[in-house]
Protein backbone atom coordinates (compact mmCIF):
# COMPACT_ATOMS: atom_id res chain seq x y z
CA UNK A 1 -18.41 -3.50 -12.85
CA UNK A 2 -20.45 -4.55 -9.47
CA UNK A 3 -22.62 -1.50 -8.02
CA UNK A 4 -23.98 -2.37 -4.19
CA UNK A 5 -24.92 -0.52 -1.78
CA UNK A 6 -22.43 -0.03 1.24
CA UNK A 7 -24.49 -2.18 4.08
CA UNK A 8 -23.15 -5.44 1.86
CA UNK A 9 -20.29 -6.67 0.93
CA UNK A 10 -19.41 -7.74 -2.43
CA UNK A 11 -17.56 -10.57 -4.85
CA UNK A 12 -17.19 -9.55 -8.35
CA UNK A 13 -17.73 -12.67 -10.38
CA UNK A 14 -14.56 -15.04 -10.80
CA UNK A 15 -12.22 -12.89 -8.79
CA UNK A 16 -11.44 -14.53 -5.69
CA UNK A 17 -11.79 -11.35 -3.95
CA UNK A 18 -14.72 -9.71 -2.04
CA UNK A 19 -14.74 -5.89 -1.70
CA UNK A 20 -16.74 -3.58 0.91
CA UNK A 21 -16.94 -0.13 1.56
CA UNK A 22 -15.66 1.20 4.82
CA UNK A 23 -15.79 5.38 6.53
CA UNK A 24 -15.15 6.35 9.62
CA UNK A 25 -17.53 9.30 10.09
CA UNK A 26 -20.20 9.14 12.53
CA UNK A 27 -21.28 13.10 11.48
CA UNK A 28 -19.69 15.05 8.31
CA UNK A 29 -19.29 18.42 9.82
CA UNK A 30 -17.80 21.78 8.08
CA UNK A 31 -13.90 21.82 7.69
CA UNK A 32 -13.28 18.39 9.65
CA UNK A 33 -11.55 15.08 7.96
CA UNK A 34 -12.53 11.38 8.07
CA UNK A 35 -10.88 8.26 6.88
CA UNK A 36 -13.08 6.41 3.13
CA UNK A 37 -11.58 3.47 1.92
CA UNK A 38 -12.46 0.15 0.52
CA UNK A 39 -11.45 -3.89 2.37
CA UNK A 40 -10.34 -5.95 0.40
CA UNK A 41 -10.77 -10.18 1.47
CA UNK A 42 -8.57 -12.23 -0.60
CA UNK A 43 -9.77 -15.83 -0.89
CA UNK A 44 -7.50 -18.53 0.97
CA UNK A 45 -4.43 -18.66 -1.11
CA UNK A 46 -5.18 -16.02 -3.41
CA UNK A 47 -3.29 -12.44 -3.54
CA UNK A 48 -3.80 -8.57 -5.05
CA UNK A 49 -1.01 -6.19 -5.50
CA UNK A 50 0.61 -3.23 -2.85
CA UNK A 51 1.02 0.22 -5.34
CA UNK A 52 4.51 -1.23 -6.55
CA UNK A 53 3.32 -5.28 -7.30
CA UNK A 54 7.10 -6.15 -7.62
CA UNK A 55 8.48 -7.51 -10.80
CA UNK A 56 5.44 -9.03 -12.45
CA UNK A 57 1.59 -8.32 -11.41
CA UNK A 58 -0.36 -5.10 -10.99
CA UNK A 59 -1.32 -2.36 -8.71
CA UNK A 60 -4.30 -2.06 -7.39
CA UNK A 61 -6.23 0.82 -7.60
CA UNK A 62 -8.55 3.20 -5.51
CA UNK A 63 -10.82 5.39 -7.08
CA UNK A 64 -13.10 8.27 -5.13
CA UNK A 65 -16.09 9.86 -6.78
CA UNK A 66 -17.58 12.54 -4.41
CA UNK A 67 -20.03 15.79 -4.26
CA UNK A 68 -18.19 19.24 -5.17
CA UNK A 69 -15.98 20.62 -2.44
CA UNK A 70 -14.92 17.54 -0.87
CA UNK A 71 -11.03 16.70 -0.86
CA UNK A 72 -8.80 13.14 -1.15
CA UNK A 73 -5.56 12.94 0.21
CA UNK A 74 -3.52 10.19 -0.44
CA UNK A 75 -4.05 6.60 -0.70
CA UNK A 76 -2.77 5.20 2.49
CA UNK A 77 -0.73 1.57 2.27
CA UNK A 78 -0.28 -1.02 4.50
CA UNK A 79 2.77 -2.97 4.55
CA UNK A 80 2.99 -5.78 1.97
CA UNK A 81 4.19 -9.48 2.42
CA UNK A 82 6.38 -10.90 -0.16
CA UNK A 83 5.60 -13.81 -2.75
CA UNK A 84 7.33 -15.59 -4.91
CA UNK A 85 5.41 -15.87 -8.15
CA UNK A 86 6.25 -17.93 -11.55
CA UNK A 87 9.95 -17.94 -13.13
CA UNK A 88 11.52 -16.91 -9.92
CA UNK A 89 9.69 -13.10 -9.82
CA UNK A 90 9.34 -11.04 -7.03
CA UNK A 91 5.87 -10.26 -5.66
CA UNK A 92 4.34 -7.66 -3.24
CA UNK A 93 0.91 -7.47 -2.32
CA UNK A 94 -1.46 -8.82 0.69
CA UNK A 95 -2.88 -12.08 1.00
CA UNK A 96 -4.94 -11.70 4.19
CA UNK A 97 -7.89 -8.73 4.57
CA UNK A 98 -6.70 -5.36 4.10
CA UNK A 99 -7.75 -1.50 3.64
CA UNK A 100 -6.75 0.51 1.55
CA UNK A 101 -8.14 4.44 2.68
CA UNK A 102 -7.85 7.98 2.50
CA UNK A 103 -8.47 10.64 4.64
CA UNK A 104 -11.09 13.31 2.88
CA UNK A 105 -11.58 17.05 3.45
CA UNK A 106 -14.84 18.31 4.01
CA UNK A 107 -15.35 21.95 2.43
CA UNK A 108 -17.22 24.66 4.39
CA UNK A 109 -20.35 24.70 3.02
CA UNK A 110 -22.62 20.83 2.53
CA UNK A 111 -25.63 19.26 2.37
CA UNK A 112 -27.69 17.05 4.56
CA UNK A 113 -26.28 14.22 2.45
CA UNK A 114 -23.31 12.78 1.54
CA UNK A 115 -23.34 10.34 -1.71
CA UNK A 116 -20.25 8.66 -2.37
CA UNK A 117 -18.45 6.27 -4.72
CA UNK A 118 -15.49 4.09 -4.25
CA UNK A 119 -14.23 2.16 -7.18
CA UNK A 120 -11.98 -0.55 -6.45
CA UNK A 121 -9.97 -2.57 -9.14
CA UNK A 122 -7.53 -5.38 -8.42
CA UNK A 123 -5.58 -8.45 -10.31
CA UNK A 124 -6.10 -11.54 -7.69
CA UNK A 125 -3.72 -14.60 -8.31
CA UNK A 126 -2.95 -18.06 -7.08
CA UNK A 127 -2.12 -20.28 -10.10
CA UNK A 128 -4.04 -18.14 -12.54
CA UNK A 129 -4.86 -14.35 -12.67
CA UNK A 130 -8.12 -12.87 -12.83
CA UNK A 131 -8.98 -9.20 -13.23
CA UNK A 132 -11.47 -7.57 -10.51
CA UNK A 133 -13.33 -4.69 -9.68
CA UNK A 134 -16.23 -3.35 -7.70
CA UNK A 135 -18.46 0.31 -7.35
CA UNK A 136 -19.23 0.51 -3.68
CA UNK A 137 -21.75 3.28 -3.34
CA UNK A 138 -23.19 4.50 -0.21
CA UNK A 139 -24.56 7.54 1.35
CA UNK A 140 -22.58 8.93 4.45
CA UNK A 141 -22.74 8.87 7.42
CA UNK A 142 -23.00 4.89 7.81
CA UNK A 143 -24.90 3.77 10.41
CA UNK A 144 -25.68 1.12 12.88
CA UNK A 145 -23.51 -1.79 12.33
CA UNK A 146 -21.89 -0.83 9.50
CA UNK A 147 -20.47 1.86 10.90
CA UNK A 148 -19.13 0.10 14.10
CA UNK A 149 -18.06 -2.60 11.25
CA UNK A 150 -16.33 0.34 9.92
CA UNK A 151 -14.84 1.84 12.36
CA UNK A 152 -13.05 -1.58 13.74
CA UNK A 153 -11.82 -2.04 10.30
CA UNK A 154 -10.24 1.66 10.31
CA UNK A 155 -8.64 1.38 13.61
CA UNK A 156 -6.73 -2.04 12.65
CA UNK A 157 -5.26 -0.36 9.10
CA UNK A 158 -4.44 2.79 11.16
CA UNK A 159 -2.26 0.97 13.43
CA UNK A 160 -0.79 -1.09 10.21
CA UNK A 161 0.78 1.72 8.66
CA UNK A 162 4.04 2.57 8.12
CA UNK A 163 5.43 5.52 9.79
CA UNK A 164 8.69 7.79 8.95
CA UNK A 165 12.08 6.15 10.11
CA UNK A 166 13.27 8.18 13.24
CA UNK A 167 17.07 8.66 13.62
CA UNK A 168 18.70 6.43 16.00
CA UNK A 169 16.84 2.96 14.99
CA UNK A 170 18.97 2.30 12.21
CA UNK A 171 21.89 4.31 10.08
CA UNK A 172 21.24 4.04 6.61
CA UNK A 173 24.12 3.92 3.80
CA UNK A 174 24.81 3.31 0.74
CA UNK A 175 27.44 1.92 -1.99
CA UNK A 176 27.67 1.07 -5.49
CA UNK A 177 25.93 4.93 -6.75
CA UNK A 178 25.10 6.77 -8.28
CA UNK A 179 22.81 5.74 -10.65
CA UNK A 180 23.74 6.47 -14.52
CA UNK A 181 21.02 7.73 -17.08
CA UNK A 182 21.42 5.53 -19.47
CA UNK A 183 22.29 1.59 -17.92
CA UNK A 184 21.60 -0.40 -14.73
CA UNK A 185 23.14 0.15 -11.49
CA UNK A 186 23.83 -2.52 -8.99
CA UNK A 187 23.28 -1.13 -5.18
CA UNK A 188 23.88 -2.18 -1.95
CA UNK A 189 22.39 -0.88 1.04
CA UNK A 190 23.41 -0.96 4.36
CA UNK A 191 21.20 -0.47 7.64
CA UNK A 192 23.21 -0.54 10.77
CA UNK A 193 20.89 -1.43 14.06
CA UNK A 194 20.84 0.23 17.02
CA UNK A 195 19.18 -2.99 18.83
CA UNK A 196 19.59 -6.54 17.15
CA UNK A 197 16.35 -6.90 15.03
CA UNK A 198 13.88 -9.61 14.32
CA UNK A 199 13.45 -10.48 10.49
CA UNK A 200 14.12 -7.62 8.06
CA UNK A 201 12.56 -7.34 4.95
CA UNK A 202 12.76 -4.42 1.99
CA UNK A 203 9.78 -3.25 -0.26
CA UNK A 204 10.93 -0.73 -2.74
CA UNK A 205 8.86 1.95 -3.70
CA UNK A 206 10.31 3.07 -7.39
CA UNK A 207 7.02 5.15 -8.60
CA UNK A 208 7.23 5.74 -12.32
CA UNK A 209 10.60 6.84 -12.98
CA UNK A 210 12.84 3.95 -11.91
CA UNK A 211 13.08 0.10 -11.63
CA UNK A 212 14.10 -2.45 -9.59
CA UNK A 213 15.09 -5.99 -10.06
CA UNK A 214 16.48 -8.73 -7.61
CA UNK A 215 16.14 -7.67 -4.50
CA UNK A 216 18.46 -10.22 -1.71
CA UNK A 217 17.76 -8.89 1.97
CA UNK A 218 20.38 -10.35 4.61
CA UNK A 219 21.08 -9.82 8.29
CA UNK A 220 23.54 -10.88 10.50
CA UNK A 221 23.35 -9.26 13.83
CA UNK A 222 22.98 -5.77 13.78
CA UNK A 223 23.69 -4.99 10.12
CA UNK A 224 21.65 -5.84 7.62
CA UNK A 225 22.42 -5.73 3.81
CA UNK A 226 20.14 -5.05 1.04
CA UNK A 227 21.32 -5.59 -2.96
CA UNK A 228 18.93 -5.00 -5.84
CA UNK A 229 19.53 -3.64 -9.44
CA UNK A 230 18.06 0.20 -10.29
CA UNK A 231 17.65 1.70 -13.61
CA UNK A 232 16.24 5.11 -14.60
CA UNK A 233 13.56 4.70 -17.27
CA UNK A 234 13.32 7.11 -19.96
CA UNK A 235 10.00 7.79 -20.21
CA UNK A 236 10.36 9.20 -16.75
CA UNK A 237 10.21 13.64 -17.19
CA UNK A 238 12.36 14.51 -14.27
CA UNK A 239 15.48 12.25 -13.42
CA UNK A 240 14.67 10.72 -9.41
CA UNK A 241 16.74 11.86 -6.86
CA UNK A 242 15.67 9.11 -4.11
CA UNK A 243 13.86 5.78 -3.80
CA UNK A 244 11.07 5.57 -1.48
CA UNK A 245 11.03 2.45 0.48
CA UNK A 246 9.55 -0.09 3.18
CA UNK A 247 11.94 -1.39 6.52
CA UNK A 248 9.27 -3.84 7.97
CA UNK A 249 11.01 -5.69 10.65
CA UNK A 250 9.38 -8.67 12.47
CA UNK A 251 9.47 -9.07 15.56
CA UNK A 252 9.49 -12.49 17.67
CA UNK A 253 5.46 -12.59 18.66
CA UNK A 254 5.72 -12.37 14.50
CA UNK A 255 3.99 -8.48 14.77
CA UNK A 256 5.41 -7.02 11.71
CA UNK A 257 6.06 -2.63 11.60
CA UNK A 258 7.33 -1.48 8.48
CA UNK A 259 8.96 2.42 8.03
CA UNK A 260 9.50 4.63 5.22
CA UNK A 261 13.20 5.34 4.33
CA UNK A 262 14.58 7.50 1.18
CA UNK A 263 17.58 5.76 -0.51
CA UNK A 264 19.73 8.73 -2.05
CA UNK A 265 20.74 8.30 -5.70
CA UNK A 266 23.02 11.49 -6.30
């Protein structure tokens, strides 16, 4: 484990992957929120994992460590890319800069001083995979550069994230449910356009309670089909009744918007 302070930017040893602490807060007042977070910079060619890494890899993970009081919402995600990684596997993850952030909560009552500590652990890959992590510490607010630094960083994951799908950009169905207990499913889903898109790709979400295998995203036109495999896993508590996932459609400048859509299983 790497601890820095948050004016520099760190590369844990052997891991292809520099890490740096980034907040948007320019003055922590009573009862107001601000965005924490870590950026991540791949090296050229290299990759770390979105919060479902596909069907081999692993997530990467954001860790807070703040004073009593304070609040973390959750981790917010850009949208990933896909990669194709040995034997044929699916991939997700980001191979250019990214943040990963959270807005926090600040309680009533604090203190002049704000100490904070972001722990960020990764698995970066090209044609090996190495094991990262990094302990960005800093006391808030930043300021100066770092904060303007910061703040720039912020702005370009805020406008990177992926929002709710409205009704009327694309009807959503499904066939081939629902999904047994006990055995694999094949579905296909269906997304109906209401304007011809660009390139349409499809990031499930699954959490802990479900997998997915061989995912095959075509369009023609204004429909676009989606087929993957589902099962339920047992260790899961409570049985899922949806699974969250990505729409990111490309458009032709190649500026890529991805929305969240809930597949029903029932």
């Amino acid at each position: 484990m790497i601890v820095i302070a948050a004016s520099a930017g760190v590369e844990a040893d052997d891991s292809h992957v520099s890490a740096r602490l980034v907040a948007s807060v320019e003055q922590i007042l009573p009862g107001e929120t601000f965005r924490l977070g870590v950026l991540l910079e791949p090296e050229p060619g290299w990759h770390v994992y979105w919060r479902n890494p596909g069907e081999a890899g692993l997530a990467t993970e954001i860790d807070y460590e703040l004073p009593d009081g304070f609040r973390v919402a959750e981790l917010r995600w850009p949208a990933p890319v896909f990669f194709e990684q040995p034997g044929g596997l699916a991939g997700y993850g980001y191979e250019a800069p990214v943040v990963l952030a959270a807005e926090i909560s600040v309680p009533e009552r604090i203190s002049a001083t704000m100490p904070v500590s972001v722990t960020a652990s990764w698995l970066a890959c090209k044609d090996v995979c190495v094991l990262g992590a990094a302990e960005l510490k800093a006391d808030l607010p930043l300021r100066g550069a770092e904060l303007e630094f910061s703040k720039a960083a912020l702005r370009k994951w805020s406008d990177t994230l992926p929002i709710q799908a409205e009704s009327g950009h694309f009807e959503l169905s499904v066939t081939g449910g629902p999904v047994p207990e006990i055995c694999p499913a094949d579905l296909v889903v269906w997304l109906s356009w209401a304007e011809t898109p660009g390139a349409v790709e499809f990031f499930p979400d699954p959490g802990s309670s479900l997998k997915i295998e061989g995912v095959r995203t075509r369009t023609c036109g204004s429909m676009t089909r989606i087929d993957f495999r589902i099962s339920r896993l047992k260790s899961s508590n409570a049985p899922a009744e949806s699974l969250r996932s990505l729409i990111v459609i490309e458009d032709p400048g190649g500026k890529r918007s991805a929305r969240v859509a809930h597949i029903q299983l029932d």
